[in-house]
Protein backbone atom coordinates (compact mmCIF):
# COMPACT_ATOMS: atom_id res chain seq x y z
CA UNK A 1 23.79 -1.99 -73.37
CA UNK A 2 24.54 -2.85 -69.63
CA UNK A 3 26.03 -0.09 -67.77
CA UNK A 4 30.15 -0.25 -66.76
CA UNK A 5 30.61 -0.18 -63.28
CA UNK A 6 32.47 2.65 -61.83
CA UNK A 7 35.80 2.78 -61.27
CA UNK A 8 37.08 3.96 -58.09
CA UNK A 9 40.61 4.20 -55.98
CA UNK A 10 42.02 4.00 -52.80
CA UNK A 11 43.81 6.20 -50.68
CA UNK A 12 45.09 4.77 -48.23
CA UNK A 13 47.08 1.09 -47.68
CA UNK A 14 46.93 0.59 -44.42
CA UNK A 15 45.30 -2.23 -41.68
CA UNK A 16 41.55 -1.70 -42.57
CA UNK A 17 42.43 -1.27 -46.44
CA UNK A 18 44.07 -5.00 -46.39
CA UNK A 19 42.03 -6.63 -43.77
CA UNK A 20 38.45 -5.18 -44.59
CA UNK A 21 37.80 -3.08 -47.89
CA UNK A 22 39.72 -5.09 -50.33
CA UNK A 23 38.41 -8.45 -49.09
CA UNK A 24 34.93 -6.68 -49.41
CA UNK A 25 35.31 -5.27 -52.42
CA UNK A 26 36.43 -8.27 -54.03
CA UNK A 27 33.09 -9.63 -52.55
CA UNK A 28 31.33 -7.27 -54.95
CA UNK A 29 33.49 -7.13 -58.09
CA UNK A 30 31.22 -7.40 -60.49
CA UNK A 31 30.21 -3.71 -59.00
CA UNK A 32 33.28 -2.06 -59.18
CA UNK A 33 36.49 -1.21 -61.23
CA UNK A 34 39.56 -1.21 -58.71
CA UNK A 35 41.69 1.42 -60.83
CA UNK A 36 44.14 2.33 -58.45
CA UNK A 37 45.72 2.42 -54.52
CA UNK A 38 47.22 4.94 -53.40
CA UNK A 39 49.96 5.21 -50.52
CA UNK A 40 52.66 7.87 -49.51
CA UNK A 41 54.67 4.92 -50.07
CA UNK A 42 55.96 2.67 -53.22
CA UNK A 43 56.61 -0.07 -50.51
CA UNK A 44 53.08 0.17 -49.09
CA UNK A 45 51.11 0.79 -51.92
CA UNK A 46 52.87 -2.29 -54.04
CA UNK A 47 51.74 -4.57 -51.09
CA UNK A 48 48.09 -3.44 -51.20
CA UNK A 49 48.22 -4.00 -54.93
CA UNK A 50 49.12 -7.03 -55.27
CA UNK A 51 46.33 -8.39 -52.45
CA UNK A 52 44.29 -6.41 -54.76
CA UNK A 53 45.77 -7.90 -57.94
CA UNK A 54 44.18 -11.36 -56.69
CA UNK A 55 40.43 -9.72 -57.70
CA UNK A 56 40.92 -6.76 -60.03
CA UNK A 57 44.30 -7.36 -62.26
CA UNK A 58 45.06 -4.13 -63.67
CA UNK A 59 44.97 -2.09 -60.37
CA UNK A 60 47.65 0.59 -60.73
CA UNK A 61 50.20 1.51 -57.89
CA UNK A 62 50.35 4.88 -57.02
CA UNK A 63 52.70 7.13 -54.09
CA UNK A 64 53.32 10.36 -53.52
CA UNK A 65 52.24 13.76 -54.62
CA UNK A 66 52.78 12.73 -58.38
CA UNK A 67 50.42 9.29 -57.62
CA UNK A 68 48.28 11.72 -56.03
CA UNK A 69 47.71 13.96 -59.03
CA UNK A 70 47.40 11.47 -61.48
CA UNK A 71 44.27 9.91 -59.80
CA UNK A 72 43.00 13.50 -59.00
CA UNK A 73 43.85 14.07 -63.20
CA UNK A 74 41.90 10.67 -64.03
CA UNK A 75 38.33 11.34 -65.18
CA UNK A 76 37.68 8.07 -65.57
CA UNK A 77 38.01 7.53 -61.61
CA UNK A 78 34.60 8.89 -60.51
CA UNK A 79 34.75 7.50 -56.85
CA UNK A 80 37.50 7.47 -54.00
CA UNK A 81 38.16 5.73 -50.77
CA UNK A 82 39.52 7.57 -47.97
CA UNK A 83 41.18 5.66 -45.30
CA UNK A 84 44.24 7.24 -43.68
CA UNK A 85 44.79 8.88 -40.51
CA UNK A 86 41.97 10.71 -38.88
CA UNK A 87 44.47 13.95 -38.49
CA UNK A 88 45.03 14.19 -42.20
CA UNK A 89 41.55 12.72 -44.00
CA UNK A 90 39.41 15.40 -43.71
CA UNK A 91 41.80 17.80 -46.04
CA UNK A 92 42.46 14.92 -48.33
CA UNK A 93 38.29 14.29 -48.81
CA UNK A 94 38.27 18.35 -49.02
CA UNK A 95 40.89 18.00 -51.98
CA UNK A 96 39.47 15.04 -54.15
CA UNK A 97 36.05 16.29 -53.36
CA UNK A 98 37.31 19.93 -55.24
CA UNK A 99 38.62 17.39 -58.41
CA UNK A 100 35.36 16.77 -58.90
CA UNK A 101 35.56 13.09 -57.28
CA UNK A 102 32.65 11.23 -54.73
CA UNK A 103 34.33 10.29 -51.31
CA UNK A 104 33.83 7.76 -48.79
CA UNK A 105 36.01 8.58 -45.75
CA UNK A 106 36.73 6.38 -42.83
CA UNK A 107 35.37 7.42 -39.33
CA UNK A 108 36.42 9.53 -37.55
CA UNK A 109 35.72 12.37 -39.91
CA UNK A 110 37.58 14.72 -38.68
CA UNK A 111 41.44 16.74 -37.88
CA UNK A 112 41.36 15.35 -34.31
CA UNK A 113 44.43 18.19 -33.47
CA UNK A 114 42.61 19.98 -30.31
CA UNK A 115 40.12 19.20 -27.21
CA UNK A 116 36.65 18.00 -27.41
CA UNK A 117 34.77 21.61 -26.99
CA UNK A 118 37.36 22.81 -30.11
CA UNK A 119 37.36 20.01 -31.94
CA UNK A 120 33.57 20.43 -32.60
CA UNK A 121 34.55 23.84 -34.63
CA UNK A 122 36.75 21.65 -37.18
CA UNK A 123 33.49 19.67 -38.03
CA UNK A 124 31.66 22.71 -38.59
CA UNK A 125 34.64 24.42 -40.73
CA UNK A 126 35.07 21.17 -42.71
CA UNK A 127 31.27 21.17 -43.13
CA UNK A 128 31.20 24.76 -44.42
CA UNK A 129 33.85 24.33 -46.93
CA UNK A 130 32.45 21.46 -48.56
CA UNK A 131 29.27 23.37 -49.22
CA UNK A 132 31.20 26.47 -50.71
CA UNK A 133 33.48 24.08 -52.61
CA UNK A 134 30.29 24.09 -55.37
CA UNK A 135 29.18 27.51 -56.77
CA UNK A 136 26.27 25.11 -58.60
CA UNK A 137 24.43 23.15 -56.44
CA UNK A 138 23.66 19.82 -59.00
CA UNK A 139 28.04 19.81 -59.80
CA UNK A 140 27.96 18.66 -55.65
CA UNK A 141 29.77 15.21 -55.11
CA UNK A 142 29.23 12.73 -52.40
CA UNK A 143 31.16 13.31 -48.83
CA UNK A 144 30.52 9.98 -47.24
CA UNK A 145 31.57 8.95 -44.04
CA UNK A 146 32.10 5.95 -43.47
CA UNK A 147 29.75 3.99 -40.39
CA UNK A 148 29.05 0.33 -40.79
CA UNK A 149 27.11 0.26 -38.31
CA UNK A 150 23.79 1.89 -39.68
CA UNK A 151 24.29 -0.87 -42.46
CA UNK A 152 24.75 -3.90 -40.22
CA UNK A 153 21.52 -5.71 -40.69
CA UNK A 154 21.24 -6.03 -37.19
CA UNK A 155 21.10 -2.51 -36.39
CA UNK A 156 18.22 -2.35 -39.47
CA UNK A 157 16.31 -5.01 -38.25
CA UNK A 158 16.46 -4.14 -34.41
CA UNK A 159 15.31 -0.65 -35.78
CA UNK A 160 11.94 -2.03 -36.76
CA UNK A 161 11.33 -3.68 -33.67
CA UNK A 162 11.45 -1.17 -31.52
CA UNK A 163 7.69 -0.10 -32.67
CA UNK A 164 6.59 -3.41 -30.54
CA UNK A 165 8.10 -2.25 -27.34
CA UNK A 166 6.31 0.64 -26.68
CA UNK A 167 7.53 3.89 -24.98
CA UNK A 168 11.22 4.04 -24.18
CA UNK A 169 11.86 3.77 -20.17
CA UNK A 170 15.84 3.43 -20.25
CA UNK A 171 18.57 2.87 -22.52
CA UNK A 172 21.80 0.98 -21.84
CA UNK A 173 24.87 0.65 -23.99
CA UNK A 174 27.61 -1.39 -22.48
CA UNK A 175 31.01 -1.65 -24.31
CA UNK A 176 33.92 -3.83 -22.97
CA UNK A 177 36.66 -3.92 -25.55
CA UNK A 178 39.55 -6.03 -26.37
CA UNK A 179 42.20 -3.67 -27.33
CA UNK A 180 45.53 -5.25 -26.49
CA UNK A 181 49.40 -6.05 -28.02
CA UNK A 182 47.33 -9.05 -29.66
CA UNK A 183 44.88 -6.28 -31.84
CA UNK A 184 46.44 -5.04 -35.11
CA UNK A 185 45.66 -1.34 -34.07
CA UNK A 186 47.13 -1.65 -30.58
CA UNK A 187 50.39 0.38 -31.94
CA UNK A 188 48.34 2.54 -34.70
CA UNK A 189 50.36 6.24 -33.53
CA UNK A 190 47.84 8.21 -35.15
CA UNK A 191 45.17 6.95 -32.51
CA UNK A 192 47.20 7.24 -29.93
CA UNK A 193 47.96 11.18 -31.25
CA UNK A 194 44.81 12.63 -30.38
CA UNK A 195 42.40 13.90 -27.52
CA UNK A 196 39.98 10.81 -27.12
CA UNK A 197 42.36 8.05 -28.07
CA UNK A 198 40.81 4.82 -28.78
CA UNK A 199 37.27 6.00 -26.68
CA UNK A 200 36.95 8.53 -29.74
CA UNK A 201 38.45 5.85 -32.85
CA UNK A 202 36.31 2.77 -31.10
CA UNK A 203 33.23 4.60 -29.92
CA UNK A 204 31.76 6.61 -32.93
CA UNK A 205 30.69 3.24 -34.08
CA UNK A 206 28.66 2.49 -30.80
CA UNK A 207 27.34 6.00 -30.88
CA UNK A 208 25.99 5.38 -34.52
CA UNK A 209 24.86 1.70 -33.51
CA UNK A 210 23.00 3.98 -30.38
CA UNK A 211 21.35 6.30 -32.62
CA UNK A 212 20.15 4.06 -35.30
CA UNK A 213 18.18 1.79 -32.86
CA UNK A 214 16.49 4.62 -30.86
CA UNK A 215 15.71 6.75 -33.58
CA UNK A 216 16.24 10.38 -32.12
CA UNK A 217 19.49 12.49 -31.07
CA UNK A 218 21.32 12.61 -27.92
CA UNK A 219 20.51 16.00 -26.21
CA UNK A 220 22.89 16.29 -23.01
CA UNK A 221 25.43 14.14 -21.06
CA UNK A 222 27.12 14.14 -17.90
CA UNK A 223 30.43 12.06 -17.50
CA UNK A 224 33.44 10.87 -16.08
CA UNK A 225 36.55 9.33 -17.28
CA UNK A 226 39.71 7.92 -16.41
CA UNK A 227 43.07 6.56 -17.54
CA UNK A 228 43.92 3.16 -15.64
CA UNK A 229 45.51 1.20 -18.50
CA UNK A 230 48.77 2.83 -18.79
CA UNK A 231 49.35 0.84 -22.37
CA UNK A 232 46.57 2.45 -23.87
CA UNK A 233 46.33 6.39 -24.22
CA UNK A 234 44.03 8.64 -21.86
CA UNK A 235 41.06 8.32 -21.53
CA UNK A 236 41.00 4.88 -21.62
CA UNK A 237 37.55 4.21 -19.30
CA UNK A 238 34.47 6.39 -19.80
CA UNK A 239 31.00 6.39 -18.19
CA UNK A 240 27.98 8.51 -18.62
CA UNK A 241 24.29 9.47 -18.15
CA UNK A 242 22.88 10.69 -21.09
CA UNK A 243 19.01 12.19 -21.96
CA UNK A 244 17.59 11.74 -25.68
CA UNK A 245 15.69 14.54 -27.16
CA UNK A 246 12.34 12.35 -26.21
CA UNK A 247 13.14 12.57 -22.92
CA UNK A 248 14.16 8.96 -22.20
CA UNK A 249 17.56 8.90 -20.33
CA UNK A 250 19.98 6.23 -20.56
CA UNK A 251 23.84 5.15 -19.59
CA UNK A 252 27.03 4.22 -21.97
CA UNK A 253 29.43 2.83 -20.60
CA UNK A 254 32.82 1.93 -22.77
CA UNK A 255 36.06 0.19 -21.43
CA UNK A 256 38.73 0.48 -23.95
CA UNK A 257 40.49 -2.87 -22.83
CA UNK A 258 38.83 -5.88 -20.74
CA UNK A 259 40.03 -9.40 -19.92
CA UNK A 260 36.06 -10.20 -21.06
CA UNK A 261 34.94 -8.80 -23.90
CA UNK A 262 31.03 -7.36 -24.16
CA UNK A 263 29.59 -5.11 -26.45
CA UNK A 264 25.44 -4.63 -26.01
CA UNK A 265 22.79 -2.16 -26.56
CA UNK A 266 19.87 -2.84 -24.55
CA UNK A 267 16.36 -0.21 -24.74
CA UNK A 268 13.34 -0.78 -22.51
CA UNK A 269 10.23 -0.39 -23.38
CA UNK A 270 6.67 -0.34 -21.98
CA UNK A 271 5.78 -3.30 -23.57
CA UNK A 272 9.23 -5.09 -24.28
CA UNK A 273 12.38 -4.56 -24.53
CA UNK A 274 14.97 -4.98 -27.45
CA UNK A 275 18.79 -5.90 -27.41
CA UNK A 276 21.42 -6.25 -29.68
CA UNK A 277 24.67 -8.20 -28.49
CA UNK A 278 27.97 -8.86 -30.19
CA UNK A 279 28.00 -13.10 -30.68
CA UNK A 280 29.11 -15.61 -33.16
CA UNK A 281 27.44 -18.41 -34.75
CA UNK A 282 29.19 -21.41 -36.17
CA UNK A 283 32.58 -19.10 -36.05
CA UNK A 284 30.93 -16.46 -37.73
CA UNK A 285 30.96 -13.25 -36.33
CA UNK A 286 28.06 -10.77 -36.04
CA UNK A 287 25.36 -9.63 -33.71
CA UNK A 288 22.21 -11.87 -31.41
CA UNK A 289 19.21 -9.20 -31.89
CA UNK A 290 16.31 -9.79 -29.52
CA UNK A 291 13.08 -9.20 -28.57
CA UNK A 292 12.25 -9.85 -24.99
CA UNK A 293 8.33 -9.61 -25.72
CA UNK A 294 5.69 -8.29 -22.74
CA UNK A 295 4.26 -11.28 -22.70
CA UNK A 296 7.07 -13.40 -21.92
CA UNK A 297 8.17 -14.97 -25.19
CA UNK A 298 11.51 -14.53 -26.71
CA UNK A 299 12.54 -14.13 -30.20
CA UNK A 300 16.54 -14.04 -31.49
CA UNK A 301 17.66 -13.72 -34.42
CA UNK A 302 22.06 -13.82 -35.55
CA UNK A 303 22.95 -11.70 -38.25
CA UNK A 304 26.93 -11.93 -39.41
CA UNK A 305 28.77 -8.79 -39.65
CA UNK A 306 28.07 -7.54 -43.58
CA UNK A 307 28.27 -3.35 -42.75
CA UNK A 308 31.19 -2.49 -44.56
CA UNK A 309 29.94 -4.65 -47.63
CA UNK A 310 26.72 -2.95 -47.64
CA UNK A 311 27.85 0.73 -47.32
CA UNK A 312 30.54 0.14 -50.06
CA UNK A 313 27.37 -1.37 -52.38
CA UNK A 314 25.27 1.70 -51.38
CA UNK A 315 28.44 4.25 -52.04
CA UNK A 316 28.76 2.88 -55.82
CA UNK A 317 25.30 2.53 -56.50
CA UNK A 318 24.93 6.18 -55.93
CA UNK A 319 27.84 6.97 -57.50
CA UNK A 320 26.99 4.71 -60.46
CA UNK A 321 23.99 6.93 -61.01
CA UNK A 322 25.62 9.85 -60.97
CA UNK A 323 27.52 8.47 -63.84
CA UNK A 324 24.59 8.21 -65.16
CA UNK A 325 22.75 10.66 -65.18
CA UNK A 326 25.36 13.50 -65.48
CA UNK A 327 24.02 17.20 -64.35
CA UNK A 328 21.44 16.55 -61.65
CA UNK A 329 22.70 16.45 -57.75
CA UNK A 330 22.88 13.13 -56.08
CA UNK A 331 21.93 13.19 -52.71
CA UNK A 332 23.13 9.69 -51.91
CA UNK A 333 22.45 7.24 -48.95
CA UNK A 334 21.47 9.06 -45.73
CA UNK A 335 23.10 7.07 -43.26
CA UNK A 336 26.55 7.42 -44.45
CA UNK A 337 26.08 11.43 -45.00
CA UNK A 338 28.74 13.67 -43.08
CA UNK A 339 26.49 14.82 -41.13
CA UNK A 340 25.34 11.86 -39.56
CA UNK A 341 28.65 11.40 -38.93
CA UNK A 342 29.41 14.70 -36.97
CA UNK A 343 26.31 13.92 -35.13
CA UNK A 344 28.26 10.68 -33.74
CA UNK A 345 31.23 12.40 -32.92
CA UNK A 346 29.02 15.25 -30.78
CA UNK A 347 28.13 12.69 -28.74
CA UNK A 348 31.10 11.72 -28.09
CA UNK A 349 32.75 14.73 -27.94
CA UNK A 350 30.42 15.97 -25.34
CA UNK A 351 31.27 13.05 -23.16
CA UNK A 352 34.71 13.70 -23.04
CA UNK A 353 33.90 17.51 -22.55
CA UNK A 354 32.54 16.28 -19.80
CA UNK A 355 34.77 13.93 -17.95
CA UNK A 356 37.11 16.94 -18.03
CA UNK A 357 35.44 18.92 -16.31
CA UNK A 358 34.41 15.97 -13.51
CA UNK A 359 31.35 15.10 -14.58
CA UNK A 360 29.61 18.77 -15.61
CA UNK A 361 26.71 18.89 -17.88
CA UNK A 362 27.16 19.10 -21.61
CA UNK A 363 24.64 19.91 -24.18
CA UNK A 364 25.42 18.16 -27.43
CA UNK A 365 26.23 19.62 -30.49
CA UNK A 366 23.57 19.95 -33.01
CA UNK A 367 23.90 19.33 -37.01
């Protein structure tokens, strides 16, 4: 007898709910069992429901701390997704993770209340009291956090090319966003809230895309930043040198707002080098990986966005076997572990260190 999927809910109704994890999971419903959404409000969790309705028809509406409880309560809901606020998910994952329940938060992961060098201590606090949360280590649940990124087949796919170029000489990542009045999250007030602003919200993900493709942590940075687009929240402009535990140094360089939009990693090798660029084919969006070969040839490849699709079918096929097979610990996927995570916001953390204090040298973080 074929196994029922697992049933899951969200927390959370907002922008990325709407626009990216119920169009996804509807993608995938034969994997899942949409139970409920949650919201602190009726208003915004009806609306979520009934985009959700379109997919899975018995999704439940549920608000406030009563809503709250009841999924916490529900035994049958075995998996939850976090996506609220970065101030308040980290003691919301804590909580559902205590009910017994697997979690996939959004990114960032953590109470962004304090500056970089302080805000560091929250990870490790957060970190600490999910591992004293289980008294028996096979009862602990899945803290995911969630990074498209490392599933973007791009990312995967650039990874394994990176054996044909040889020993890393330099490293480049070079973001130019488009955050404007025209971009949904332009007026999000939680991101505009917190020490980092959008560099912190925007750049985890080009931190984890950084990491993936090189394959070894960031040791040390030196930076500077700067606030020039008075729309936007401070820092809005950040630039920085950066050395990777194999020695091989490198620059990122992230504009929160630009008239021409660029994202690109770019590593050189002794033999080659290998870049990934944000492009479209056909009016699909994704990322151009390619490998500039030592011998002149060229090879490109597009692969459409499909991260958040992938993460969300490695969350509940982990969770799924858990279900399963009831009284051994699941480990789950690697690349969307809470560590990882932290490890992203070090970086970026350090950088910001950094810029205030004009440029000084910052060792990273280690997790």
């Amino acid at each position: 007898m074929a196994q029922e999927p697992p049933q899951i809910a969200i927390i959370g109704a907002g922008i990325f709910v709407k626009s990216q994890y119920l169009p996804r999971l509807a993608e995938i419903s034969d994997l899942v069992v949409l139970k409920a959404i949650w919201s602190r409000s009726e208003k915004s969790s009806m609306e979520a429901a009934d985009i959700a309705r379109k997919v899975f028809p018995n999704v439940e509406c549920k608000w406030g701390d009563h809503g709250l409880d009841e999924i916490i309560r529900d035994s049958n809901i075995v998996g939850v997704v976090v996506a609220l606020a970065g101030q308040i998910q980290v003691d919301m994952s804590l909580k559902l993770l205590k009910a017994g329940k697997h979690v996939l938060q959004g990114n960032p992961l953590k109470n962004i209340k304090k500056p970089a060098a302080a805000s560091i201590s929250e990870v490790e606090t957060a970190l600490s009291c999910y591992n004293s949360l289980y008294t028996n280590p096979s009862a602990q649940k899945i803290w995911a956090v969630a990074e498209n990124y490392r599933f973007e087949p791009a990312f995967v796919e650039s990874k394994k090319l990176m054996s044909e170029i040889g020993d890393m000489m330099s490293v480049q990542v070079i973001i130019e966003g488009s955050m404007n009045s025209s971009n949904p999250y332009f007026t999000s007030s939680w991101r505009r809230n917190f020490t980092g602003g959008f560099i912190l919200d925007m750049g985890v993900h080009y931190i984890a895309g950084l990491r993936m493709l090189v394959g070894c942590e960031v040791a040390s940075v030196s930076a500077m930043t700067s606030h020039v687009d008075m729309t936007l929240p401070p820092p809005d402009t950040i630039s920085s040198l950066f050395q990777l535990e194999n020695g091989c140094s490198g620059v990122f360089v992230m504009l929160v707002s630009s008239k021409s939009p660029k994202i690109v990693w770019r590593v050189v090798g002794l033999n080659g080098t290998v870049q990934v660029e944000r492009g479209n084919n056909n009016g699909r969006h994704g990322y151009v990986t390619t490998l500039f070969g030592g011998n002149g040839e060229t090879k490109s490849n597009f692969y459409p966005f499909s991260g958040v699709t992938e993460e969300l079918k490695s969350f509940l096929s982990d969770i799924s076997i858990d279900t399963l097979e009831k009284g051994g610990k699941i480990k789950g996927e690697g690349r969307y572990s809470y560590v990882e995570g932290a490890r992203d916001v070090a970086v970026l953390d350090a950088m910001i260190e950094s810029g205030m204090k004009q440029g000084a040298f910052v060792k990273v973080k280690r997790f």
